[in-house]
C-alpha atoms as a PDB file:
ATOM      1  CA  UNK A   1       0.667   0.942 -39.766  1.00  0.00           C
ATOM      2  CA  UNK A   2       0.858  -2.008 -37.181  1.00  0.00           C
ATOM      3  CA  UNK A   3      -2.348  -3.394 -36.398  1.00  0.00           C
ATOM      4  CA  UNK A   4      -2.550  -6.551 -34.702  1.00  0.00           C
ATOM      5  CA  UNK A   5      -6.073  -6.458 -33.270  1.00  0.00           C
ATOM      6  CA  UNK A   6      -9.172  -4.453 -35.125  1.00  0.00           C
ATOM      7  CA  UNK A   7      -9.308  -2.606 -31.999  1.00  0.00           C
ATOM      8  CA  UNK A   8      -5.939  -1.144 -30.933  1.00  0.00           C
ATOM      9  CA  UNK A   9      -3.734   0.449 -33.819  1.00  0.00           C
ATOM     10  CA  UNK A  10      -0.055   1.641 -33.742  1.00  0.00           C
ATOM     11  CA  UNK A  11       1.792   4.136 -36.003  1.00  0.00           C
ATOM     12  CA  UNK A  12       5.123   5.778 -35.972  1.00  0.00           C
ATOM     13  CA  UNK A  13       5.681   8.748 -37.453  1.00  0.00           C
ATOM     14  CA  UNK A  14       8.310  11.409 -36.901  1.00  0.00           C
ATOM     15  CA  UNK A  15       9.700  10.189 -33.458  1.00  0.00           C
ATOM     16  CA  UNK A  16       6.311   9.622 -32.473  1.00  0.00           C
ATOM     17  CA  UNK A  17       4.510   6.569 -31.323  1.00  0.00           C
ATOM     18  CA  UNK A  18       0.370   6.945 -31.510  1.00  0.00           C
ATOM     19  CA  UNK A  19      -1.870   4.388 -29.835  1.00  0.00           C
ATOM     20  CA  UNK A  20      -4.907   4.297 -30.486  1.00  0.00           C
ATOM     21  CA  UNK A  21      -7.515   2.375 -28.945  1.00  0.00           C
ATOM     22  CA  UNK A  22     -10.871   2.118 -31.008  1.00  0.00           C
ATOM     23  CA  UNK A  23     -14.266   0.245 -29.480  1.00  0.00           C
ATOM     24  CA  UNK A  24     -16.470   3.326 -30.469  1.00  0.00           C
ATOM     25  CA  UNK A  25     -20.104   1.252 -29.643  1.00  0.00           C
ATOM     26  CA  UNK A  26     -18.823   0.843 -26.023  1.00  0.00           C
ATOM     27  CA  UNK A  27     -17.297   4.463 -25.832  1.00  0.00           C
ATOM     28  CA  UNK A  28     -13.499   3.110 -26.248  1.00  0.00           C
ATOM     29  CA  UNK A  29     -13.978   0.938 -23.531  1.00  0.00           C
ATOM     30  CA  UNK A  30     -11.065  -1.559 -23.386  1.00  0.00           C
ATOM     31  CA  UNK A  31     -11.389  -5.392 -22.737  1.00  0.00           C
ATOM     32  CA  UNK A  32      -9.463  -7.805 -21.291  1.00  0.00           C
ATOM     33  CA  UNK A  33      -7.391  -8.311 -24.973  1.00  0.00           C
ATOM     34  CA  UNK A  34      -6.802  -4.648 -25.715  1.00  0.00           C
ATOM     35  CA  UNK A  35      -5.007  -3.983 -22.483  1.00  0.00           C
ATOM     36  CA  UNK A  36      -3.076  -6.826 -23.368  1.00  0.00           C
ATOM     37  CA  UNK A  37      -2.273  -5.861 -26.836  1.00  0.00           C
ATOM     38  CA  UNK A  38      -1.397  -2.016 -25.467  1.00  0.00           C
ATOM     39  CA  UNK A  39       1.026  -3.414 -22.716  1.00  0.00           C
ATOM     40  CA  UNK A  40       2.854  -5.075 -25.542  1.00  0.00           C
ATOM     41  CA  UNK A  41       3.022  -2.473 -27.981  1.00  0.00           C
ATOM     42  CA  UNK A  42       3.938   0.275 -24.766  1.00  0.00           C
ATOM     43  CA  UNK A  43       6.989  -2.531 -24.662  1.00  0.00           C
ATOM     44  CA  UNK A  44       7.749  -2.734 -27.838  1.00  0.00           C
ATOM     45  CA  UNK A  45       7.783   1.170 -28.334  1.00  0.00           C
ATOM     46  CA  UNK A  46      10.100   1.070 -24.844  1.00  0.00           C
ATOM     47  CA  UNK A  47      12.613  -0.768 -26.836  1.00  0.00           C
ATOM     48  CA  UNK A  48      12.804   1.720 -30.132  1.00  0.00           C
ATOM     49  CA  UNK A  49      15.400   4.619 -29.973  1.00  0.00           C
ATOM     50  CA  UNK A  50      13.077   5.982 -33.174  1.00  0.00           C
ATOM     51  CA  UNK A  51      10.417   7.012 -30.947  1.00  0.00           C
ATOM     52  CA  UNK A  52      11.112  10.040 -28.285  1.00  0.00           C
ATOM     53  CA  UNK A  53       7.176  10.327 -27.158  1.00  0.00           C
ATOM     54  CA  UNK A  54       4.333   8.145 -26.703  1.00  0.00           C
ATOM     55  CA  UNK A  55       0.444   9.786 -27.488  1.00  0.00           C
ATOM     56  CA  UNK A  56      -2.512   7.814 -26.424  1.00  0.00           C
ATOM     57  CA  UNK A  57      -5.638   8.553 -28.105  1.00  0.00           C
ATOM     58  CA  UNK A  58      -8.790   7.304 -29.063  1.00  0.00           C
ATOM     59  CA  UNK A  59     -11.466   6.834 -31.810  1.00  0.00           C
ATOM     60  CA  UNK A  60     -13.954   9.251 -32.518  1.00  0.00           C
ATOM     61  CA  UNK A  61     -15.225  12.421 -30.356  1.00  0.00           C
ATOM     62  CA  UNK A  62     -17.348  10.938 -28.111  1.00  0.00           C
ATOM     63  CA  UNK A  63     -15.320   9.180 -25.519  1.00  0.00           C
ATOM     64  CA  UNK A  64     -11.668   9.211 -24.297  1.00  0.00           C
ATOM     65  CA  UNK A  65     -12.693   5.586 -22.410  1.00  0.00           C
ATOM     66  CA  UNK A  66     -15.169   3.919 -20.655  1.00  0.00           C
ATOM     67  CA  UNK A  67     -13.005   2.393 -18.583  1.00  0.00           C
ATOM     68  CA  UNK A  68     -13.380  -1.761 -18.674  1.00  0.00           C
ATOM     69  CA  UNK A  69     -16.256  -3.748 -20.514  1.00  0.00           C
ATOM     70  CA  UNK A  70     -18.478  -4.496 -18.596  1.00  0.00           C
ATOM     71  CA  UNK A  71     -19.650  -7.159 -20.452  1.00  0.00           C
ATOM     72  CA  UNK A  72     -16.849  -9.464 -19.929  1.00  0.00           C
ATOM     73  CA  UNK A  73     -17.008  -9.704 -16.114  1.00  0.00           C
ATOM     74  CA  UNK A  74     -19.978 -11.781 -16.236  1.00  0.00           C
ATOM     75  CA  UNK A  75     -17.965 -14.065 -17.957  1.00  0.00           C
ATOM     76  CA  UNK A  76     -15.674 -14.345 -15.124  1.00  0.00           C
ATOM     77  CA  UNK A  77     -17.814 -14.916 -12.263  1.00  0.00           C
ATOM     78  CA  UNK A  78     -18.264 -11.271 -11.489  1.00  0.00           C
ATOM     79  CA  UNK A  79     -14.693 -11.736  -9.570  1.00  0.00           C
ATOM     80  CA  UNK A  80     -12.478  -8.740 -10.229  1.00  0.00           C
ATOM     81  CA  UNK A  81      -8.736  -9.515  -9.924  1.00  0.00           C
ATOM     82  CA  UNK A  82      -8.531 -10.399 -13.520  1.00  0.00           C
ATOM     83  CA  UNK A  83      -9.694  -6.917 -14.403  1.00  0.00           C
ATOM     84  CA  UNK A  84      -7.855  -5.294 -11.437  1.00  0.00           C
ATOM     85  CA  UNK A  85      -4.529  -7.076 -12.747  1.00  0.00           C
ATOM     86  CA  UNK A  86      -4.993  -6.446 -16.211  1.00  0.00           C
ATOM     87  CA  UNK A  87      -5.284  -2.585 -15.468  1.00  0.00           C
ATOM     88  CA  UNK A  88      -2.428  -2.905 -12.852  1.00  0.00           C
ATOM     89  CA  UNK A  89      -0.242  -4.114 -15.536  1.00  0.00           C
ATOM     90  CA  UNK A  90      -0.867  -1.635 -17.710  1.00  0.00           C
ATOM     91  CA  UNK A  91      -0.808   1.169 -15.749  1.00  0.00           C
ATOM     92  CA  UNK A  92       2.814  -0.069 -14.556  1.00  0.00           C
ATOM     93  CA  UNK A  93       4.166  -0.764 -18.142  1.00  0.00           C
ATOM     94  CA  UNK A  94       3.083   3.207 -18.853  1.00  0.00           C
ATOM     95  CA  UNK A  95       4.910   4.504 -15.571  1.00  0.00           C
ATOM     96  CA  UNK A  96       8.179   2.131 -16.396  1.00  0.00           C
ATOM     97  CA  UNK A  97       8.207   3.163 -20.256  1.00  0.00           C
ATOM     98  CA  UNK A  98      10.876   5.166 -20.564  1.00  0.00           C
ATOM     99  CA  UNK A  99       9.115   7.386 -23.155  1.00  0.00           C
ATOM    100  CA  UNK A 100       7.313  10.444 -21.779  1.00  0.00           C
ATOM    101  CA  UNK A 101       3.408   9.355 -22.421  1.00  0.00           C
ATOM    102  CA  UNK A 102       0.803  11.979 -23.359  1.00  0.00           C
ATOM    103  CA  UNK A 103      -2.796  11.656 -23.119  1.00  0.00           C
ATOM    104  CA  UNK A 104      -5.480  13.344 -25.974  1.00  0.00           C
ATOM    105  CA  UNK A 105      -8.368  13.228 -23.935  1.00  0.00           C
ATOM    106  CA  UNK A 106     -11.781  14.138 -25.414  1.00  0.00           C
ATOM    107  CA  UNK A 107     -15.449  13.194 -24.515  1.00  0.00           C
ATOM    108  CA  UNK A 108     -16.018  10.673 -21.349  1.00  0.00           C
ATOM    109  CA  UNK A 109     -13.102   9.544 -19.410  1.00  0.00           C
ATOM    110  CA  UNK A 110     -14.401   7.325 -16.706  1.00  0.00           C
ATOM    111  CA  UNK A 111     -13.728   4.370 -14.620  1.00  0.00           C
ATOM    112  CA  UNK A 112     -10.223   2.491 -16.023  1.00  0.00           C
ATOM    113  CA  UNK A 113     -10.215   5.449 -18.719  1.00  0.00           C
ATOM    114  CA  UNK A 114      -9.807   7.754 -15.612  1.00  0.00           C
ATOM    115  CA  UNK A 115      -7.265   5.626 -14.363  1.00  0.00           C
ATOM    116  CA  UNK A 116      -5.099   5.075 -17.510  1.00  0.00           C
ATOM    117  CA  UNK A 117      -5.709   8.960 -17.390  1.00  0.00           C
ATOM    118  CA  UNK A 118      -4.017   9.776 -13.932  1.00  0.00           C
ATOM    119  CA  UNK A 119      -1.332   7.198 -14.688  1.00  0.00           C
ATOM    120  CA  UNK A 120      -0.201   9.225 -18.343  1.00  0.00           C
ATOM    121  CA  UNK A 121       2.520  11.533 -17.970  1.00  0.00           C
ATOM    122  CA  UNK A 122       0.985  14.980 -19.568  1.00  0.00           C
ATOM    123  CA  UNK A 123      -2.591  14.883 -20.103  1.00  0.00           C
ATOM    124  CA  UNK A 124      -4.200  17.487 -22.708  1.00  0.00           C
ATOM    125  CA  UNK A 125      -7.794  17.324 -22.483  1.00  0.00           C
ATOM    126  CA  UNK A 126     -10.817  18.877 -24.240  1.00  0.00           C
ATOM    127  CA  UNK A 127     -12.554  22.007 -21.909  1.00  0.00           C
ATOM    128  CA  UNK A 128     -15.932  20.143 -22.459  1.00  0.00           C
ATOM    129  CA  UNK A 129     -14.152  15.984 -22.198  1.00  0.00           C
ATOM    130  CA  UNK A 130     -15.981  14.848 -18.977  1.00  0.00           C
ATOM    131  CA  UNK A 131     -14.210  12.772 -16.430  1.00  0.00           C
ATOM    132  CA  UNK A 132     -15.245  10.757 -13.141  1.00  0.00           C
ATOM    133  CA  UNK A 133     -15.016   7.256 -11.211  1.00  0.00           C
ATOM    134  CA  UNK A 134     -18.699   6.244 -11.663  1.00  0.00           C
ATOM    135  CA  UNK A 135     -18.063   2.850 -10.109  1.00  0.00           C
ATOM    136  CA  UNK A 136     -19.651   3.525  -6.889  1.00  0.00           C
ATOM    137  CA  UNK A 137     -22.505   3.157  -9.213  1.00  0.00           C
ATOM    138  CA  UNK A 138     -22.026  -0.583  -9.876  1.00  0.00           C
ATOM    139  CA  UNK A 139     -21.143  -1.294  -6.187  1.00  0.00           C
ATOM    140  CA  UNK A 140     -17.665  -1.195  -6.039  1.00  0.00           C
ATOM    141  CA  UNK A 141     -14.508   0.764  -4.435  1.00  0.00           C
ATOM    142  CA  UNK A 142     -11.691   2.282  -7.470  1.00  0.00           C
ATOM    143  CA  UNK A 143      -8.609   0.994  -5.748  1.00  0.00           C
ATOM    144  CA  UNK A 144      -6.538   2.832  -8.326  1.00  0.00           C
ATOM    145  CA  UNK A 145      -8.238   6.473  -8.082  1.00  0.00           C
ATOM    146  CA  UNK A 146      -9.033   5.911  -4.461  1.00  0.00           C
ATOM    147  CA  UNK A 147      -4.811   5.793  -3.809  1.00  0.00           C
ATOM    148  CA  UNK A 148      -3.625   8.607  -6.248  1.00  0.00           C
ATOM    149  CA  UNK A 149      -6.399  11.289  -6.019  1.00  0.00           C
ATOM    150  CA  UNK A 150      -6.004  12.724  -2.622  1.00  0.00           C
ATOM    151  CA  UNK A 151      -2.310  13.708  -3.661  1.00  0.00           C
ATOM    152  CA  UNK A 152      -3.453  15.153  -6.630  1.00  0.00           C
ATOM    153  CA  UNK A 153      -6.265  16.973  -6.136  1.00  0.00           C
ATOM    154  CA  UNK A 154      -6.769  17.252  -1.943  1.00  0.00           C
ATOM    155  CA  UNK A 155      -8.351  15.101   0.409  1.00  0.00           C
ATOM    156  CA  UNK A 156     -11.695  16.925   0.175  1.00  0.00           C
ATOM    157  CA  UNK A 157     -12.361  16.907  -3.820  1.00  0.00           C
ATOM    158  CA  UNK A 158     -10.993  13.163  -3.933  1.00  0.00           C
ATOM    159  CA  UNK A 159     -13.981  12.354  -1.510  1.00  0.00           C
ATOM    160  CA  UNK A 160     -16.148  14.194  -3.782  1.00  0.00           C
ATOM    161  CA  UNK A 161     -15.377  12.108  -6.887  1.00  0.00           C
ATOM    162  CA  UNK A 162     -15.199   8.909  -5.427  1.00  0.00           C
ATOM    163  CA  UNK A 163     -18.129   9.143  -2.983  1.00  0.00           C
ATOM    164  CA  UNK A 164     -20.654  10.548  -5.590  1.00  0.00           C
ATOM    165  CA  UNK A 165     -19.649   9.350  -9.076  1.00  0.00           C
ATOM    166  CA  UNK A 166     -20.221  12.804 -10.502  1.00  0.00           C
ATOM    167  CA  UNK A 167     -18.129  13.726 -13.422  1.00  0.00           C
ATOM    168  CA  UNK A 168     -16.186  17.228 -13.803  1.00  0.00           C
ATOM    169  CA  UNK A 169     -15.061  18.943 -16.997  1.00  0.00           C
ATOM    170  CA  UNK A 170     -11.669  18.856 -18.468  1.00  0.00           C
ATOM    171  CA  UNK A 171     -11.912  23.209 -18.111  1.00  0.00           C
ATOM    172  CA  UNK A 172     -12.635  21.799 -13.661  1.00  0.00           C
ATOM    173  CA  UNK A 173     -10.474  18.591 -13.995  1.00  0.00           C
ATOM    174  CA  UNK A 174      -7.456  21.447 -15.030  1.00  0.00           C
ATOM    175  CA  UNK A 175      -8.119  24.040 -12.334  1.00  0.00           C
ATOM    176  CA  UNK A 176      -7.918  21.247  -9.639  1.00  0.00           C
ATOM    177  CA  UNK A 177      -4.724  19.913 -11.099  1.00  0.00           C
ATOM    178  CA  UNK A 178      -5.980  16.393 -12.435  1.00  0.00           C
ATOM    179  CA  UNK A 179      -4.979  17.539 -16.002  1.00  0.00           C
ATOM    180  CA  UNK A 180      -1.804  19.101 -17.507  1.00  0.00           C
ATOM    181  CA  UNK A 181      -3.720  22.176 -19.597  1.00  0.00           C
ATOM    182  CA  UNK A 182      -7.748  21.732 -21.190  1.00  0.00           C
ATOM    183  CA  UNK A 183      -8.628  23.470 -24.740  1.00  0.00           C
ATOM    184  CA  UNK A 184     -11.043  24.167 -26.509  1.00  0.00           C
ATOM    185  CA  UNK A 185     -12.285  20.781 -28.444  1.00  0.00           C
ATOM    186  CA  UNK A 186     -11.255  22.726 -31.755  1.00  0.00           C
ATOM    187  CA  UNK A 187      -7.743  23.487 -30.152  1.00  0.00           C
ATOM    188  CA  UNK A 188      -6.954  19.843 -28.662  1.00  0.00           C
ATOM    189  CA  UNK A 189      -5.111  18.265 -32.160  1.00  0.00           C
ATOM    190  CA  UNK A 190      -2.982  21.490 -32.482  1.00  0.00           C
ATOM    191  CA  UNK A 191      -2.175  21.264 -28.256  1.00  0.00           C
ATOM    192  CA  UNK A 192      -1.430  18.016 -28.622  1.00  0.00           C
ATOM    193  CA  UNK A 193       1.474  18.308 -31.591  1.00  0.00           C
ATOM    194  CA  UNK A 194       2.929  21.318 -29.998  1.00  0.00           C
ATOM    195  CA  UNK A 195       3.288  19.362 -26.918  1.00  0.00           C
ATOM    196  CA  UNK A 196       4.978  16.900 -28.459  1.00  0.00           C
ATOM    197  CA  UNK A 197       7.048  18.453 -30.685  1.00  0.00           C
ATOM    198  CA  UNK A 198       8.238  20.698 -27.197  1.00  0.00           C
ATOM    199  CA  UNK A 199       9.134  17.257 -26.057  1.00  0.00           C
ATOM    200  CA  UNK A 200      11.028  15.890 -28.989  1.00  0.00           C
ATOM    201  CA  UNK A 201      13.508  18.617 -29.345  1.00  0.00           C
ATOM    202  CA  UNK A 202      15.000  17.045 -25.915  1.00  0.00           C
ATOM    203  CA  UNK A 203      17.206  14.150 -25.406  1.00  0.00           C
ATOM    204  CA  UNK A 204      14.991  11.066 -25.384  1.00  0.00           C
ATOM    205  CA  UNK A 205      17.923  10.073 -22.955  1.00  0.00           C
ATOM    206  CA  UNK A 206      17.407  12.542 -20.645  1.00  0.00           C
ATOM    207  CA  UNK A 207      13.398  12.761 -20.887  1.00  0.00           C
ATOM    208  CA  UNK A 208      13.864   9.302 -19.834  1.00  0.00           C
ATOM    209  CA  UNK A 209      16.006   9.904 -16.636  1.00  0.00           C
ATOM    210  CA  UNK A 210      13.293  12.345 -15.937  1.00  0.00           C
ATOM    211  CA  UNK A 211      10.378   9.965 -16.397  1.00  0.00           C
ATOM    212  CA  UNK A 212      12.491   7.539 -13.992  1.00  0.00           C
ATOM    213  CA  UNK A 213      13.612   9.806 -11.390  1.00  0.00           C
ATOM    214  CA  UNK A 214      10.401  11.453 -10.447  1.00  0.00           C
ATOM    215  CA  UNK A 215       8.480   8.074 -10.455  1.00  0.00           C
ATOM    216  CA  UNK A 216      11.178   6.614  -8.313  1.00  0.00           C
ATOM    217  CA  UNK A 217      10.933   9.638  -5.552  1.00  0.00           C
ATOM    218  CA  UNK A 218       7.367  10.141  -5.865  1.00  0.00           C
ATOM    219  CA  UNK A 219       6.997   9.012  -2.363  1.00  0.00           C
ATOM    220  CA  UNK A 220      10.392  10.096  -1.000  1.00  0.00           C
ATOM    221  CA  UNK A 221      10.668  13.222   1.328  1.00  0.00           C
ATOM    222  CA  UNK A 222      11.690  16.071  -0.290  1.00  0.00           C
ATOM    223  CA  UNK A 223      15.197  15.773   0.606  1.00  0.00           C
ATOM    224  CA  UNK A 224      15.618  12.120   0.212  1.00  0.00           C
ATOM    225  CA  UNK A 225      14.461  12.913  -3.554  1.00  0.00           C
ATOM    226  CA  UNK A 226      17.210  15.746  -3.855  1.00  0.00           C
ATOM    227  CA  UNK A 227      20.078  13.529  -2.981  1.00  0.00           C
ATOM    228  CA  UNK A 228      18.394  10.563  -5.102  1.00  0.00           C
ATOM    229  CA  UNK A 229      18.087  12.707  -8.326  1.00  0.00           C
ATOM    230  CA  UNK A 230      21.466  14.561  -7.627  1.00  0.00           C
ATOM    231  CA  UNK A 231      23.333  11.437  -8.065  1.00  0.00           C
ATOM    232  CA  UNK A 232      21.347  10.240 -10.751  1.00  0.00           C
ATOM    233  CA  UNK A 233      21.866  13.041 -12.368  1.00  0.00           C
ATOM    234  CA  UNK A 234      25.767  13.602 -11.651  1.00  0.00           C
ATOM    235  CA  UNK A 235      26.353  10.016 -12.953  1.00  0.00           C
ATOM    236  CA  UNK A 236      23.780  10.713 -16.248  1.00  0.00           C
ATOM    237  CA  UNK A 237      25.826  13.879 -16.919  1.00  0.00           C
ATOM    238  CA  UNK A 238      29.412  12.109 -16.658  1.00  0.00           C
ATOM    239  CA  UNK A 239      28.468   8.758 -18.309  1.00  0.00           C
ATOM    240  CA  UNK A 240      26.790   9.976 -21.438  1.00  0.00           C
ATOM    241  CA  UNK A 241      27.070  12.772 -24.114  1.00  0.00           C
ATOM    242  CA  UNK A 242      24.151  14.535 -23.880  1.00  0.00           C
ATOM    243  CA  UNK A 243      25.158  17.339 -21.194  1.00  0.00           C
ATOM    244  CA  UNK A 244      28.416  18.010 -23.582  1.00  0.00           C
ATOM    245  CA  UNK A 245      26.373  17.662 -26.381  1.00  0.00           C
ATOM    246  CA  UNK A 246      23.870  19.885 -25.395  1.00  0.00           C
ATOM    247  CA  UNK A 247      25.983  22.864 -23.431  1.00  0.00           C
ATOM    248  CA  UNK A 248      28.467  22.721 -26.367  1.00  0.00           C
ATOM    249  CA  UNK A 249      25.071  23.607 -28.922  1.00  0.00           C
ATOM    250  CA  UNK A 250      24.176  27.105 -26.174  1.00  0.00           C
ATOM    251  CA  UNK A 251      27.610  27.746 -26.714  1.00  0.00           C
ATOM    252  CA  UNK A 252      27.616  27.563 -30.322  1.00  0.00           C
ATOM    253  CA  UNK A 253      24.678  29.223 -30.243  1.00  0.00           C
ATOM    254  CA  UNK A 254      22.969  26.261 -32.467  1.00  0.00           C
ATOM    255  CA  UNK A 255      20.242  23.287 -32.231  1.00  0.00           C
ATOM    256  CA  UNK A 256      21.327  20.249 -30.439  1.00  0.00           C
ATOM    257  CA  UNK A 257      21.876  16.922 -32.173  1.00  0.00           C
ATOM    258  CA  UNK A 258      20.773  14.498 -29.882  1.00  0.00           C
ATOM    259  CA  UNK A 259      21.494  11.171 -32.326  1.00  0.00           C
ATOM    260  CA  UNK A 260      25.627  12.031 -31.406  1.00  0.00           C
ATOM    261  CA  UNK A 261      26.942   9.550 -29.330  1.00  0.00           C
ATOM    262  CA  UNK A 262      29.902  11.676 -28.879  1.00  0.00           C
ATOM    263  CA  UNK A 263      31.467  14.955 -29.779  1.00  0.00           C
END
């Protein structure tokens, strides 16, 4: 177990890498120092060829996150661009990691939590987890929520969240496409590991080309993305073993070993 601060804990265990983030009293809300110490772990864990798959998760039932504490922004003249930073980093070491990054999402999600939620890869969350950008409530505009929700969920329902603060469910959050699948509470552990283990039977290689290549042409027209991934992917397949390694396996009519750096 690598702990370096009480409140954010690493583990790695079968070519997974859990984070866990643990402030229970203020609903897992993160300060200033825990973002820090998760942008350097999320690093760290970038640079291990041990770890295929990166879970966040959090302590108790309760809450997901909070989003930031509030208490420290007194303590910085009520000016945000340390907290907007902070979160901007973080959110940009998660896209950049190239480790797919799933999200165990139970009780609130709100504010930053939101955020960190919309910038994981695959989110699993709990039917009943409630989620929302409450900071209208505390006078201020979501810069983070306020640019990726109209793509994600419409124009219409991303005026709805920001505008009122009201939270949805993770069963809602699912059927508007904010979430990858919602469970039942009891069902969210065992979606979680079969989710994961799906993932780890691929090339971490290849999941990372994905990761990359769908970040990179997020904003590309459709056919600008084609061409973009078709020679990423044409140079992937002749540069590296894995599309030998893992057509040779179908043929053979057997598991792929993905550790072979050549056949």
């Amino acid at each position: 177990m690598y702990s370096p601060m009480a409140d954010v804990e690493f583990e790695a265990s079968a070519g997974v890498g859990w984070v866990s983030f643990r402030n229970e009293e203020k609903r897992n809300a993160l300060t200033l120092g825990m973002k820090d110490e998760m942008i350097e772990i999320l690093r760290r864990v970038g640079e291990k060829d041990d770890i295929a798959v990166v879970v966040l998760e959090s302590a108790g039932t309760d809450a997901f996150c909070s989003g930031g504490d509030l208490q420290e922004i007194p303590d910085h003249d009520f000016r945000l661009e340390r907290f907007f930073n902070s979160w901007e980093q973080l959110f940009e070491t998660m896209r950049t990691v190239e480790k797919p990054i799933v999200a165990k999402v139970d009780g609130w999600t709100l504010g930053g939590g939101f955020d960190m939620m919309l910038n994981t890869d695959i989110v699993i969350a709990a039917d009943d987890a409630m989620m929302g950008q409450p900071e209208i409530g505390v006078g201020v505009m979501n810069p983070f929520s306020a640019a990726l929700l109209p793509e994600l969920v419409g124009l219409r329902k991303a005026m709805e969240l920001m505008l009122t603060g009201k939270p949805i469910s993770g069963r809602e959050a699912e059927s508007i496409g904010l979430v990858t699948r919602s469970v039942p509470d009891e069902a969210l552990n065992e979606q979680v590991q079969r989710t994961v283990d799906a993932l780890c039977q691929y090339s971490p290689r290849v999941l990372a080309l994905v990761k990359e290549g769908m970040y990179d042409t997020i904003e590309m027209t459709p056919t600008a993305a084609y061409h973009h991934l078709k020679d990423r992917s044409l140079k992937k397949a002749n540069s590296d073993p894995d599309y030998m390694t893992g057509v040779t396996a179908q043929l053979e009519g057997r598991e792929p070993d993905w550790s072979e750096d050549s056949l």
